[in-house]
Protein backbone atom coordinates (compact mmCIF):
# COMPACT_ATOMS: atom_id res chain seq x y z
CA UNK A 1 -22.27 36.86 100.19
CA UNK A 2 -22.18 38.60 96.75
CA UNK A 3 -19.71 40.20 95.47
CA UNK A 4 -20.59 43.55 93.71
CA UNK A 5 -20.15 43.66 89.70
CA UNK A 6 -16.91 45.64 88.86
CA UNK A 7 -17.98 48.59 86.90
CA UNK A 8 -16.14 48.41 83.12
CA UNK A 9 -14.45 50.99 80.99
CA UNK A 10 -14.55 51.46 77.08
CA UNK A 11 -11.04 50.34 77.47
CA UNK A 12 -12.20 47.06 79.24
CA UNK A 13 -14.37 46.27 76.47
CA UNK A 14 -12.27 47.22 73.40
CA UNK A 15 -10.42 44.27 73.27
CA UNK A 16 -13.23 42.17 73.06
CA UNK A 17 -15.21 44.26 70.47
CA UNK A 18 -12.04 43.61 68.16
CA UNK A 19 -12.44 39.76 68.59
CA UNK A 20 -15.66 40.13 67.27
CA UNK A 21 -16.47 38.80 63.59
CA UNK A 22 -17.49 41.74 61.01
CA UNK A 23 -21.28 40.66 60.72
CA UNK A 24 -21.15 40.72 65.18
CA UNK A 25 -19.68 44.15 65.01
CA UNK A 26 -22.62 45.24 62.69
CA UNK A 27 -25.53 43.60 64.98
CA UNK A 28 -23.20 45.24 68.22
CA UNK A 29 -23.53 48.35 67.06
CA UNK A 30 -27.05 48.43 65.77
CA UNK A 31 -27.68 47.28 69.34
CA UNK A 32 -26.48 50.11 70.51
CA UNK A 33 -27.97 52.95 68.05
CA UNK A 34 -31.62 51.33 68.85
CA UNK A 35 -31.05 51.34 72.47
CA UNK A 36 -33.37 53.58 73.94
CA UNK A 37 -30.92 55.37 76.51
CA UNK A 38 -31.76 58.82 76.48
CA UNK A 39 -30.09 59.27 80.08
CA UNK A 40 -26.41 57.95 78.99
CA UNK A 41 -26.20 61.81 77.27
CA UNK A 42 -27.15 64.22 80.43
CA UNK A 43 -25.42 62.27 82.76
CA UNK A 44 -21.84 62.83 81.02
CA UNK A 45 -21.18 66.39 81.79
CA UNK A 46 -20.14 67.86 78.13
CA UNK A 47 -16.33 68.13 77.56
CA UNK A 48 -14.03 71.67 77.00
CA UNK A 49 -14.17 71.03 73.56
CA UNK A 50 -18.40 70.07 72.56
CA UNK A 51 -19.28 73.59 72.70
CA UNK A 52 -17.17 76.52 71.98
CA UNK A 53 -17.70 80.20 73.83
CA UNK A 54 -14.63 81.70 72.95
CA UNK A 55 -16.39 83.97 70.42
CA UNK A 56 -19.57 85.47 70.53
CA UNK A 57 -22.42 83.04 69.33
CA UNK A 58 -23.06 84.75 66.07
CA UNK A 59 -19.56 86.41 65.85
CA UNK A 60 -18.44 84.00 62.62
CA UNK A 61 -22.17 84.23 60.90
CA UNK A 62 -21.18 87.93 60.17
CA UNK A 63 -17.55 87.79 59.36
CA UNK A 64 -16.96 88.63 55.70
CA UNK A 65 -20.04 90.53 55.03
CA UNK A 66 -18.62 94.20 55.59
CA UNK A 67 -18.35 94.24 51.46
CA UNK A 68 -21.42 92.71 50.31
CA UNK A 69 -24.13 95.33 49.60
């Protein structure tokens, strides 16, 4: 009977991304930017903070303008 493969955290896997030598820290992470996972990003709902409503969208575009003219 197998056993099924714990699922791991950033925080599992920071500790041994710090052992790693400088040059294995480059090749690590141009691993990762030429991974082609384009379905990590939509499956991560988008946090409070990623995109702001509290104004209206073009609200700020047009502040200070009033005097120019």
């Amino acid at each position: 009977m197998q056993s099924m493969a714990k699922t791991l955290t950033a925080d599992d896997i920071l500790p041994l991304v710090a052992s790693l030598t400088p040059r294995e820290r480059v090749r690590l992470l141009r691993l990762i930017a030429s991974s082609q996972d384009a379905l990590a990003y939509p499956s991560v709902p988008p946090s409070c903070d990623e995109f702001s409503a509290d104004e209206e969208s073009l609200a700020w575009d047009a502040e200070g303008w009033e005097n120019v003219g």
